[in-house]
PDB file of N, CA and C in Angstrom:
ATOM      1  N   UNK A   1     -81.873 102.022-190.324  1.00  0.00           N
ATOM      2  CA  UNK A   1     -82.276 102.867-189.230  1.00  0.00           C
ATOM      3  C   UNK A   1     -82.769 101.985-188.090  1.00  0.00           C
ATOM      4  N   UNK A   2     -82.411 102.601-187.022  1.00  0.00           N
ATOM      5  CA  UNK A   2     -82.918 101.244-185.532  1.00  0.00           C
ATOM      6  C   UNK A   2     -84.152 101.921-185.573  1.00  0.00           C
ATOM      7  N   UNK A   3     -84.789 101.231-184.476  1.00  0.00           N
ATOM      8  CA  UNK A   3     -86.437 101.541-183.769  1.00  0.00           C
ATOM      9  C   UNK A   3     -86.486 103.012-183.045  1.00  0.00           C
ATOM     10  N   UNK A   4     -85.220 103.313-182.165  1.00  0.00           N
ATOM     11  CA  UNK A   4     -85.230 104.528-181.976  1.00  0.00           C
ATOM     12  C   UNK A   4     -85.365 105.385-182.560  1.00  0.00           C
ATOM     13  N   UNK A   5     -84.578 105.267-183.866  1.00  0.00           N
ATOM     14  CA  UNK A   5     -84.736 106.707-184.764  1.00  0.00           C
ATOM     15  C   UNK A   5     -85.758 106.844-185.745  1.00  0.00           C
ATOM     16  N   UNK A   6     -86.667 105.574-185.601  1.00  0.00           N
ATOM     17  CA  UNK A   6     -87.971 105.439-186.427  1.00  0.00           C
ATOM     18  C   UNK A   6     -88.801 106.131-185.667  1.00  0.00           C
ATOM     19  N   UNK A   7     -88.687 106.197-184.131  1.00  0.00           N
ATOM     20  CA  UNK A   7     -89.555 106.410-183.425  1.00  0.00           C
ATOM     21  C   UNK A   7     -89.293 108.293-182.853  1.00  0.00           C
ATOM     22  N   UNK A   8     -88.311 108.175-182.579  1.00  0.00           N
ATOM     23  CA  UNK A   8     -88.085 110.005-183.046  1.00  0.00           C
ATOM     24  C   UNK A   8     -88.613 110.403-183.743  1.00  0.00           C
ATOM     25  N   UNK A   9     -88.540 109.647-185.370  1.00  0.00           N
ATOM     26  CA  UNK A   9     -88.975 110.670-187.080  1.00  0.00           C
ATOM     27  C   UNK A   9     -90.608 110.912-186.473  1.00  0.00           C
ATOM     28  N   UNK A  10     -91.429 109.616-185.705  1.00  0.00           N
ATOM     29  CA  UNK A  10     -92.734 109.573-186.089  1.00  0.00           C
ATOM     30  C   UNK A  10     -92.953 110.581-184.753  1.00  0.00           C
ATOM     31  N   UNK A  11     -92.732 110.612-183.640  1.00  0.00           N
ATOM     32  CA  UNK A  11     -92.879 111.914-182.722  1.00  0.00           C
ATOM     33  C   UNK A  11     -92.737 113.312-183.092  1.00  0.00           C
ATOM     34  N   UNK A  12     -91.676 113.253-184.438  1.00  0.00           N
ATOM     35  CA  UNK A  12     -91.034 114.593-184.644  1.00  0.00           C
ATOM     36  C   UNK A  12     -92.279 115.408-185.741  1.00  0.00           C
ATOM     37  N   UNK A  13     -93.142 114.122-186.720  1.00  0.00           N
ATOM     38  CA  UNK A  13     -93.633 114.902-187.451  1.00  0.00           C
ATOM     39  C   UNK A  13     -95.022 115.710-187.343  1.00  0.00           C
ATOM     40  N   UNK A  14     -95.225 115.244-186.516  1.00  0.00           N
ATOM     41  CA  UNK A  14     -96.458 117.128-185.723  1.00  0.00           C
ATOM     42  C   UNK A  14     -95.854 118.104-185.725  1.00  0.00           C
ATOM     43  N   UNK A  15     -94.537 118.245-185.060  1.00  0.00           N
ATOM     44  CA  UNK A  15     -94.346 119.273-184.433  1.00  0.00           C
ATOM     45  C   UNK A  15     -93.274 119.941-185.872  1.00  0.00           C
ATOM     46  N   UNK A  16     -92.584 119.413-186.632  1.00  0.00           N
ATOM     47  CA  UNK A  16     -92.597 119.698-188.080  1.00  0.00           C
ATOM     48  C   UNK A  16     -93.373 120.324-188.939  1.00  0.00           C
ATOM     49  N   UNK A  17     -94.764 119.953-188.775  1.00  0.00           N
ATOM     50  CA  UNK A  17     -95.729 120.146-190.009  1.00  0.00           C
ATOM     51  C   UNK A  17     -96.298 121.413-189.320  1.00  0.00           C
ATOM     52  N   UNK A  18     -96.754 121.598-187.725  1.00  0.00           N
ATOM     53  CA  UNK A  18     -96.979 122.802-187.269  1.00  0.00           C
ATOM     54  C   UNK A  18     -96.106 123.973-187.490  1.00  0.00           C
ATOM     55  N   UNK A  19     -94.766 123.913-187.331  1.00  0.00           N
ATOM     56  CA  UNK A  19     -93.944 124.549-187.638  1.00  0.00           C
ATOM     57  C   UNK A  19     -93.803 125.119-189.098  1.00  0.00           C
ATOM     58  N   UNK A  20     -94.132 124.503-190.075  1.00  0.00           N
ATOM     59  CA  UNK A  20     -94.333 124.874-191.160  1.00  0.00           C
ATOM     60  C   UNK A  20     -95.370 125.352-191.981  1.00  0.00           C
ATOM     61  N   UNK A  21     -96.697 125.120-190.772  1.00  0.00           N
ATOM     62  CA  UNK A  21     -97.579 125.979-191.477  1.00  0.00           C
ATOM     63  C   UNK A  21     -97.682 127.226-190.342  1.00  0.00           C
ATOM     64  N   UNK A  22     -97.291 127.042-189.511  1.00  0.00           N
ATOM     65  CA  UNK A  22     -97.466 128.542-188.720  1.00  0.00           C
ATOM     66  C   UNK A  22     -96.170 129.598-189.702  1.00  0.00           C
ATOM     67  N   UNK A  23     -94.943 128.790-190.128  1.00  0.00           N
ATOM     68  CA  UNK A  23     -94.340 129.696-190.829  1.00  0.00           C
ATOM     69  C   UNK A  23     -94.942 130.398-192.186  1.00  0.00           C
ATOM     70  N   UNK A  24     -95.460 129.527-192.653  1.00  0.00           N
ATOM     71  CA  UNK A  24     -96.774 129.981-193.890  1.00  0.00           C
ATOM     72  C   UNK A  24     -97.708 130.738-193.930  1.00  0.00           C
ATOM     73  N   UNK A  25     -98.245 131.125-192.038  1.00  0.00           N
ATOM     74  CA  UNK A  25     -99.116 132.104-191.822  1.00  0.00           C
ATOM     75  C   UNK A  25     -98.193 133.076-191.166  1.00  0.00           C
ATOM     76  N   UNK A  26     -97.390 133.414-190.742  1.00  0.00           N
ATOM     77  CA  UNK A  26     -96.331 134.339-190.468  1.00  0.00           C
ATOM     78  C   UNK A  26     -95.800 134.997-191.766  1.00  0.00           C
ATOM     79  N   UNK A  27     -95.775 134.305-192.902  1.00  0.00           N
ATOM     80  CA  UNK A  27     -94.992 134.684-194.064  1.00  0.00           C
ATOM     81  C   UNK A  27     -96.485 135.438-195.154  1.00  0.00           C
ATOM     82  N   UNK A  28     -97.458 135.333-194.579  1.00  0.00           N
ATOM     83  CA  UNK A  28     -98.699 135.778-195.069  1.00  0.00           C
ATOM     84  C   UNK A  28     -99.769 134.968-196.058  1.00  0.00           C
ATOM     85  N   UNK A  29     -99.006 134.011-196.064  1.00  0.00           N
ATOM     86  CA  UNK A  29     -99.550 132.894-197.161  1.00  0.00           C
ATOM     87  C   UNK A  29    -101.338 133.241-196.913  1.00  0.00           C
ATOM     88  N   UNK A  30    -101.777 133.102-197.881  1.00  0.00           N
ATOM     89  CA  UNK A  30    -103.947 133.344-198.311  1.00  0.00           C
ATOM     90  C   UNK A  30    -104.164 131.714-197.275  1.00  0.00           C
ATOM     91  N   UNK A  31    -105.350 131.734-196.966  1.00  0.00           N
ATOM     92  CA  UNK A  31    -105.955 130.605-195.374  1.00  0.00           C
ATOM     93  C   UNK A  31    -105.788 129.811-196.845  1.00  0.00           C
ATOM     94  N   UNK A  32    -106.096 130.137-198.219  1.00  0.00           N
ATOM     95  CA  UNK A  32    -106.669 128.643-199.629  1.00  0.00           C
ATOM     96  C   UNK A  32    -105.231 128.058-199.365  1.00  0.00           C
ATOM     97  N   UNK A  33    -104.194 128.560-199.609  1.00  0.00           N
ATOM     98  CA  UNK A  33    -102.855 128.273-199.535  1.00  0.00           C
ATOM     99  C   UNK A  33    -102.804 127.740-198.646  1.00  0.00           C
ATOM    100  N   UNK A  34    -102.847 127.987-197.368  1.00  0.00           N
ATOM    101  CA  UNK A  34    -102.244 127.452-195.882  1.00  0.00           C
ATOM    102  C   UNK A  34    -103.198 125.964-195.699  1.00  0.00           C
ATOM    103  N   UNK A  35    -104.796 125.987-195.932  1.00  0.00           N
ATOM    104  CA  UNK A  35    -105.346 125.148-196.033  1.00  0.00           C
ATOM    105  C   UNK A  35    -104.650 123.989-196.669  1.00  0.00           C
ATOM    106  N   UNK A  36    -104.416 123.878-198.325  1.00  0.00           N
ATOM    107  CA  UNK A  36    -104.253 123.274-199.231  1.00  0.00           C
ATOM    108  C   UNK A  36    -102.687 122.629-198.894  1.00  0.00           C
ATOM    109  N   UNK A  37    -101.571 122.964-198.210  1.00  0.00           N
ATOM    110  CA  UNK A  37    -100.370 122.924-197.442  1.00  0.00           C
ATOM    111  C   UNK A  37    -100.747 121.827-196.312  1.00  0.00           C
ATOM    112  N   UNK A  38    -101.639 122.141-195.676  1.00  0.00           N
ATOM    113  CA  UNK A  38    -102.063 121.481-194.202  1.00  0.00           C
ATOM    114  C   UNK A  38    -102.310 119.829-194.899  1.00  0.00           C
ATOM    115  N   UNK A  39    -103.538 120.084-195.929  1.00  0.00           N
ATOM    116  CA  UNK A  39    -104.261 119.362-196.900  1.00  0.00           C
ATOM    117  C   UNK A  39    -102.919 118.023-196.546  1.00  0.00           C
ATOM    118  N   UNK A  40    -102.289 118.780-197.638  1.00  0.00           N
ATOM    119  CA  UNK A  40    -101.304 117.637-198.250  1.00  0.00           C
ATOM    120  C   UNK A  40    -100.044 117.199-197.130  1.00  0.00           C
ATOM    121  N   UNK A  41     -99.448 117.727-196.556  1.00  0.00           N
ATOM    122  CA  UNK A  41     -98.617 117.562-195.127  1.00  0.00           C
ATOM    123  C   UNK A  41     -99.590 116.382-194.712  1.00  0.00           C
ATOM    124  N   UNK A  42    -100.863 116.667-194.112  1.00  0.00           N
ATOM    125  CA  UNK A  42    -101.304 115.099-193.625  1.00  0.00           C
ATOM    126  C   UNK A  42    -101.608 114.525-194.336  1.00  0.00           C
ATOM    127  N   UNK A  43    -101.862 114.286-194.950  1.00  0.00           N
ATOM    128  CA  UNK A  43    -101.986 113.050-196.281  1.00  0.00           C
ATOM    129  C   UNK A  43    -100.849 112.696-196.229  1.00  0.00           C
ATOM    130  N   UNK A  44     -99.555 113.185-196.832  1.00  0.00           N
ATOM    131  CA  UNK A  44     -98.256 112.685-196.649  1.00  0.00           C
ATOM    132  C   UNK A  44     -98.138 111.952-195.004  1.00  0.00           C
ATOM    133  N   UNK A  45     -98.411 112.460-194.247  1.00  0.00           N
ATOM    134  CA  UNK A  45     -97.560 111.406-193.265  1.00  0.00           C
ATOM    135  C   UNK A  45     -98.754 110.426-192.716  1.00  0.00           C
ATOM    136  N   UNK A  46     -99.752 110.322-193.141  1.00  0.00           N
ATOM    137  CA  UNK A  46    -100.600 109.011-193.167  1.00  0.00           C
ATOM    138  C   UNK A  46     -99.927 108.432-194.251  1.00  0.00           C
ATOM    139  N   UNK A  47     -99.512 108.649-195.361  1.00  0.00           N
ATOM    140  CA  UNK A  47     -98.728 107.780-196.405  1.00  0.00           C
ATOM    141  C   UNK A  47     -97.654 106.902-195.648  1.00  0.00           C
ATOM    142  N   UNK A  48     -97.024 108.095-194.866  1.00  0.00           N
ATOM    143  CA  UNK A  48     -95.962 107.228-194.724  1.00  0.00           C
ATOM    144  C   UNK A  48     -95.968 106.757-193.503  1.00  0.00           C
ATOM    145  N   UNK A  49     -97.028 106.589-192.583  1.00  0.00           N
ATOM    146  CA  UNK A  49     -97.396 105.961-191.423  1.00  0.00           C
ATOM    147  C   UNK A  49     -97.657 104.547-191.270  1.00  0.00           C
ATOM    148  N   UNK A  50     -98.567 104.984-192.704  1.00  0.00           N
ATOM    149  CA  UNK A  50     -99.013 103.597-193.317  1.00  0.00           C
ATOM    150  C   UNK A  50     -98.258 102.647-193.424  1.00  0.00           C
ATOM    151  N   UNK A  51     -97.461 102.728-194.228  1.00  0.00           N
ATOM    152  CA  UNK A  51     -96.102 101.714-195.030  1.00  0.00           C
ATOM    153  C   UNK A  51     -95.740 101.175-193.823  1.00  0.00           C
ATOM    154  N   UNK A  52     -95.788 101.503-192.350  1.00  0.00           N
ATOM    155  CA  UNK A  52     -95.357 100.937-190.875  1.00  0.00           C
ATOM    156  C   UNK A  52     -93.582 100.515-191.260  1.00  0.00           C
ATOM    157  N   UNK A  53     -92.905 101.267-191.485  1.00  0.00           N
ATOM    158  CA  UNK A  53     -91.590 101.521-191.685  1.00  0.00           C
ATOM    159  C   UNK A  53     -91.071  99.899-191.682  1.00  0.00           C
ATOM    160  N   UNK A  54     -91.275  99.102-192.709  1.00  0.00           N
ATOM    161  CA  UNK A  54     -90.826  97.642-192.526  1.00  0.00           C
ATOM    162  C   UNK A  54     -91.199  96.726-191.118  1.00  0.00           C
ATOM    163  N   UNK A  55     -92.201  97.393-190.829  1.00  0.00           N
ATOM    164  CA  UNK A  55     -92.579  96.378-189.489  1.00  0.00           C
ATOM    165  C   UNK A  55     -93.258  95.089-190.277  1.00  0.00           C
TER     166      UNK A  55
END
């Protein structure tokens, strides 16, 4: 993957993870659920922020 499309993925994933929990509160999901979703979504992409994609 070049720098560009590293740099797309890492712009793209806010607006991903919002998207998927507003669909979670649209779909009626309980706030413990939607919380616990949010929870782990950021944890995951500090995981993979971290790793600094082979820099």
């Amino acid at each position: 993957m070049n720098e560009l499309q590293l740099r797309r993925e890492r712009l793209a994933a806010p607006y991903v993870t919002a998207a998927a929990i507003t669909l979670t509160i649209q779909q009626g999901w309980s706030a413990e659920q939607v919380i616990t979703l949010t929870t782990c979504l950021l944890v995951l992409i500090a995981l993979i922020s971290s790793t600094g994609h082979g820099d």
